[in-house]
C-alpha atoms as a PDB file:
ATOM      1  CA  UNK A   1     -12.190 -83.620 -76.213  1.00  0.00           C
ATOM      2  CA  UNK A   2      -8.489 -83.088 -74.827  1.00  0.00           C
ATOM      3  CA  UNK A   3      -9.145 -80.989 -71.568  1.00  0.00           C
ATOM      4  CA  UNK A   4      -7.530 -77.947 -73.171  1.00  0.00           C
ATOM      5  CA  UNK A   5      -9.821 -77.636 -76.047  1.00  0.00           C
ATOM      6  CA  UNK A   6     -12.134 -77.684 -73.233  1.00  0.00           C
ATOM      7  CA  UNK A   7     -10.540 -75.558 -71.229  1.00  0.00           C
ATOM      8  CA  UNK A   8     -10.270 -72.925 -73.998  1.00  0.00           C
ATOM      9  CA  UNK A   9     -14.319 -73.828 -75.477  1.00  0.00           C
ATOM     10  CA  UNK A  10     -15.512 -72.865 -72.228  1.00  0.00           C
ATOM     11  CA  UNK A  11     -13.155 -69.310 -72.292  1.00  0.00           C
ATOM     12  CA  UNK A  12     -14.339 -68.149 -75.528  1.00  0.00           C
ATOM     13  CA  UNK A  13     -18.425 -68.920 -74.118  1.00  0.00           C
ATOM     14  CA  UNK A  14     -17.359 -67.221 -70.739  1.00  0.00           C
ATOM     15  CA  UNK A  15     -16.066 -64.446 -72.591  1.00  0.00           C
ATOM     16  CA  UNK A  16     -18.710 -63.871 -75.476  1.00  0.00           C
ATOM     17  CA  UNK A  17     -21.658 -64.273 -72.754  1.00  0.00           C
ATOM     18  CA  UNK A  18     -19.928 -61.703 -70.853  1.00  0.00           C
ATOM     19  CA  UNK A  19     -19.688 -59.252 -73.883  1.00  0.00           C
ATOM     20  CA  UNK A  20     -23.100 -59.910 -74.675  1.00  0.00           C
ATOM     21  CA  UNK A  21     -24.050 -59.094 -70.868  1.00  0.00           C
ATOM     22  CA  UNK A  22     -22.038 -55.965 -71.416  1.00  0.00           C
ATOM     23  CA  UNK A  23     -23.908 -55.113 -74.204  1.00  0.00           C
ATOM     24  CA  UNK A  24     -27.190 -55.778 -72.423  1.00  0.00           C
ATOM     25  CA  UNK A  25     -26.060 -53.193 -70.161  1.00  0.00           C
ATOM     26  CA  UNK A  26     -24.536 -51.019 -72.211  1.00  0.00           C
ATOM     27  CA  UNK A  27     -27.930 -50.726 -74.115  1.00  0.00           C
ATOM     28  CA  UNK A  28     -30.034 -49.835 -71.399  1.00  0.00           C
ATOM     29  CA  UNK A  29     -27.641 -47.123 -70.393  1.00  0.00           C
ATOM     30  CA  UNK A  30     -27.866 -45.891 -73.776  1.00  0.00           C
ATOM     31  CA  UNK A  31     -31.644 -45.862 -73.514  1.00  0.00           C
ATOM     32  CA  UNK A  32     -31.710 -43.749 -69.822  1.00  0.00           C
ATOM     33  CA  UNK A  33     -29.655 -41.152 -71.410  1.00  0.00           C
ATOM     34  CA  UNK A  34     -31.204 -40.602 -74.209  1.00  0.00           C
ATOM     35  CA  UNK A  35     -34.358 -40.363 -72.124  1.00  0.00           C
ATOM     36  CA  UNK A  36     -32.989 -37.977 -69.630  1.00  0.00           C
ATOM     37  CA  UNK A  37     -31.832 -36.273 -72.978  1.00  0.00           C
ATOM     38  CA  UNK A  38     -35.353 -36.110 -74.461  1.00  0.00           C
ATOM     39  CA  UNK A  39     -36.991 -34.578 -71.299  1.00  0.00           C
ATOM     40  CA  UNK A  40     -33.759 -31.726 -70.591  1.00  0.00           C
ATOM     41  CA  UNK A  41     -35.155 -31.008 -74.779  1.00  0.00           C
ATOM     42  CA  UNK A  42     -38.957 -30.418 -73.638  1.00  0.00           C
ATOM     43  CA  UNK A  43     -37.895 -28.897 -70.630  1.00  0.00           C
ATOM     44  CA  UNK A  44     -35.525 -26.362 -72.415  1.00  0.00           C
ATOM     45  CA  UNK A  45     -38.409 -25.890 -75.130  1.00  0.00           C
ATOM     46  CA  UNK A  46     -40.599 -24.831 -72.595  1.00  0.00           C
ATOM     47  CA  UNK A  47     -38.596 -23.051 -70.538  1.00  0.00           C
ATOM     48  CA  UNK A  48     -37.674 -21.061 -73.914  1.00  0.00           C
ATOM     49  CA  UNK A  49     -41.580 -20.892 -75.552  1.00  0.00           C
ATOM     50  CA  UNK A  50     -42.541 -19.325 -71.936  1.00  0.00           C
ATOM     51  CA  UNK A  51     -39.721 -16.695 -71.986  1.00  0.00           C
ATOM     52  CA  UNK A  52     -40.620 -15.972 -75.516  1.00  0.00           C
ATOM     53  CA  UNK A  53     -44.334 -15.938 -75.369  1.00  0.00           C
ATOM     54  CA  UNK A  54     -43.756 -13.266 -72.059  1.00  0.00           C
ATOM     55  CA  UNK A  55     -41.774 -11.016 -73.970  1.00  0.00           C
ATOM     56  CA  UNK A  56     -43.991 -10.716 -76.682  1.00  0.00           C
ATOM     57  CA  UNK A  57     -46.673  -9.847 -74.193  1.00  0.00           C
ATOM     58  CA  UNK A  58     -44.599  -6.902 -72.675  1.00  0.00           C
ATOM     59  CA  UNK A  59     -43.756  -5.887 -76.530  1.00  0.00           C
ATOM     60  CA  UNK A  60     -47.886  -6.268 -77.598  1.00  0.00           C
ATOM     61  CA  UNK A  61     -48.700  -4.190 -74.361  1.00  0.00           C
ATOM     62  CA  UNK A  62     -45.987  -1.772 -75.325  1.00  0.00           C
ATOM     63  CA  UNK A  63     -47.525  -1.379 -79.000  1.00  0.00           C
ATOM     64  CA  UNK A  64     -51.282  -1.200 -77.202  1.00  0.00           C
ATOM     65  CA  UNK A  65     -50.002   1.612 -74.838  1.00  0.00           C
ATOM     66  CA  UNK A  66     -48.441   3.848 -77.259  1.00  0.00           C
ATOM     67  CA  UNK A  67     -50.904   3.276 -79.744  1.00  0.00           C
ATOM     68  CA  UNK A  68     -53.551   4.808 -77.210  1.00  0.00           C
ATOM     69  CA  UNK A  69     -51.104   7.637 -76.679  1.00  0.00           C
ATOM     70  CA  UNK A  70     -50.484   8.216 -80.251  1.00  0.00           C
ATOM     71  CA  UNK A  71     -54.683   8.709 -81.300  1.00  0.00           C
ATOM     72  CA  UNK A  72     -54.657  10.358 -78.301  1.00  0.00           C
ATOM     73  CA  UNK A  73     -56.757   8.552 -75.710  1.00  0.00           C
ATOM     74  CA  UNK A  74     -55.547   7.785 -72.267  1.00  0.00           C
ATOM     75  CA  UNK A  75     -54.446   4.392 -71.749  1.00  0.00           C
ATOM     76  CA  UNK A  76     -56.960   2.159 -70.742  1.00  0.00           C
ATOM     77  CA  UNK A  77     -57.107   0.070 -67.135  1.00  0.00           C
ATOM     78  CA  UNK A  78     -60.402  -1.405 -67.647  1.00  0.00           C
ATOM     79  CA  UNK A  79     -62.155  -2.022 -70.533  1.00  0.00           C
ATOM     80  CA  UNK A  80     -64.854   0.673 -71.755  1.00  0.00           C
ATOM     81  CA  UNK A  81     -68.211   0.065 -70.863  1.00  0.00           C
ATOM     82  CA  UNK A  82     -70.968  -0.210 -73.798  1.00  0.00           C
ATOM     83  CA  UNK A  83     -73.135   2.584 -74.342  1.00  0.00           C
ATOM     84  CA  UNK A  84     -76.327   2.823 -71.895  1.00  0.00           C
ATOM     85  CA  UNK A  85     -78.450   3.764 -75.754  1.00  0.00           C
ATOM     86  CA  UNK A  86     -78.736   2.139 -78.305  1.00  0.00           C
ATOM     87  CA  UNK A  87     -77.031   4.009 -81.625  1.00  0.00           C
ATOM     88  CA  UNK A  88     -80.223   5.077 -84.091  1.00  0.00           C
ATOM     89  CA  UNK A  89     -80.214   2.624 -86.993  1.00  0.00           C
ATOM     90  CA  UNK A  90     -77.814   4.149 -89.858  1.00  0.00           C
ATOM     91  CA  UNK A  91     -80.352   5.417 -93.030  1.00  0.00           C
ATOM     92  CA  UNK A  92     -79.888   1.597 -94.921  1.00  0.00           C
ATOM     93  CA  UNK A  93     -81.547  -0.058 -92.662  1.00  0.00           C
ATOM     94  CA  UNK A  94     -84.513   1.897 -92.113  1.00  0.00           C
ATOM     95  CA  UNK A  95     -87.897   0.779 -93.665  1.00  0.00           C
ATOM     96  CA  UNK A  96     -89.067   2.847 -96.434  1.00  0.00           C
ATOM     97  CA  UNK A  97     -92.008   4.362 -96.348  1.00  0.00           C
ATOM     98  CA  UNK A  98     -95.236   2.935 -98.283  1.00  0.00           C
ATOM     99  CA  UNK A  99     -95.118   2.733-102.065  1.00  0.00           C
ATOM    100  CA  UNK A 100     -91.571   4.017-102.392  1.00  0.00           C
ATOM    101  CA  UNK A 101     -88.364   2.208-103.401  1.00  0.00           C
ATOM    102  CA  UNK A 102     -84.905   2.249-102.043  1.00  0.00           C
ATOM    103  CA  UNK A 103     -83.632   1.799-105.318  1.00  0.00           C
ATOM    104  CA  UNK A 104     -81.417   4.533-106.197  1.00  0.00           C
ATOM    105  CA  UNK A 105     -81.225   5.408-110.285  1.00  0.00           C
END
């Protein structure tokens, strides 16, 4: 080969290895940014799901309080206790006395 065919072989490699290089590189960059990208997303989701899921706390407790106004109780700091008796057992579940039926007719 004449030296300038050479000369301009060896260009056109120099140059399309350094393309491909830059693509290499350009590729990776691509890849960080749409990873820093992907976490700013979940981090803004969250950020947003937290401030939503705390408002709609405030507006439940809201509803709760004047709901306990509006029937007319007090509103509540602790949960009521249970009853210290028992409640008598409600007329359907009583036994029935020997030889009659609870069949109504």
């Amino acid at each position: 080969m004449k030296p300038i065919q050479l000369l301009a072989a060896s260009a056109v490699f120099s140059t399309l290895a350094m393309s491909l290089t830059g693509c290499d590189m350009a590729e990776q960059a691509g890849r960080d940014l749409a990873a820093k990208a992907e976490q700013s997303a979940k981090q803004m989701a969250q950020e947003t799901l937290k401030e939503s899921v705390e408002t709609l706390n405030k507006k439940v407790d809201q509803a709760q309080q004047s709901a306990e106004t509006w029937i007319g109780q007090p509103p509540a700091s602790n949960p009521p206790a249970p009853p210290e008796k028992p409640e008598q057992a409600p007329e359907a579940t009583k036994p029935a006395a020997p030889g009659s039926t609870t069949i109504e007719t």
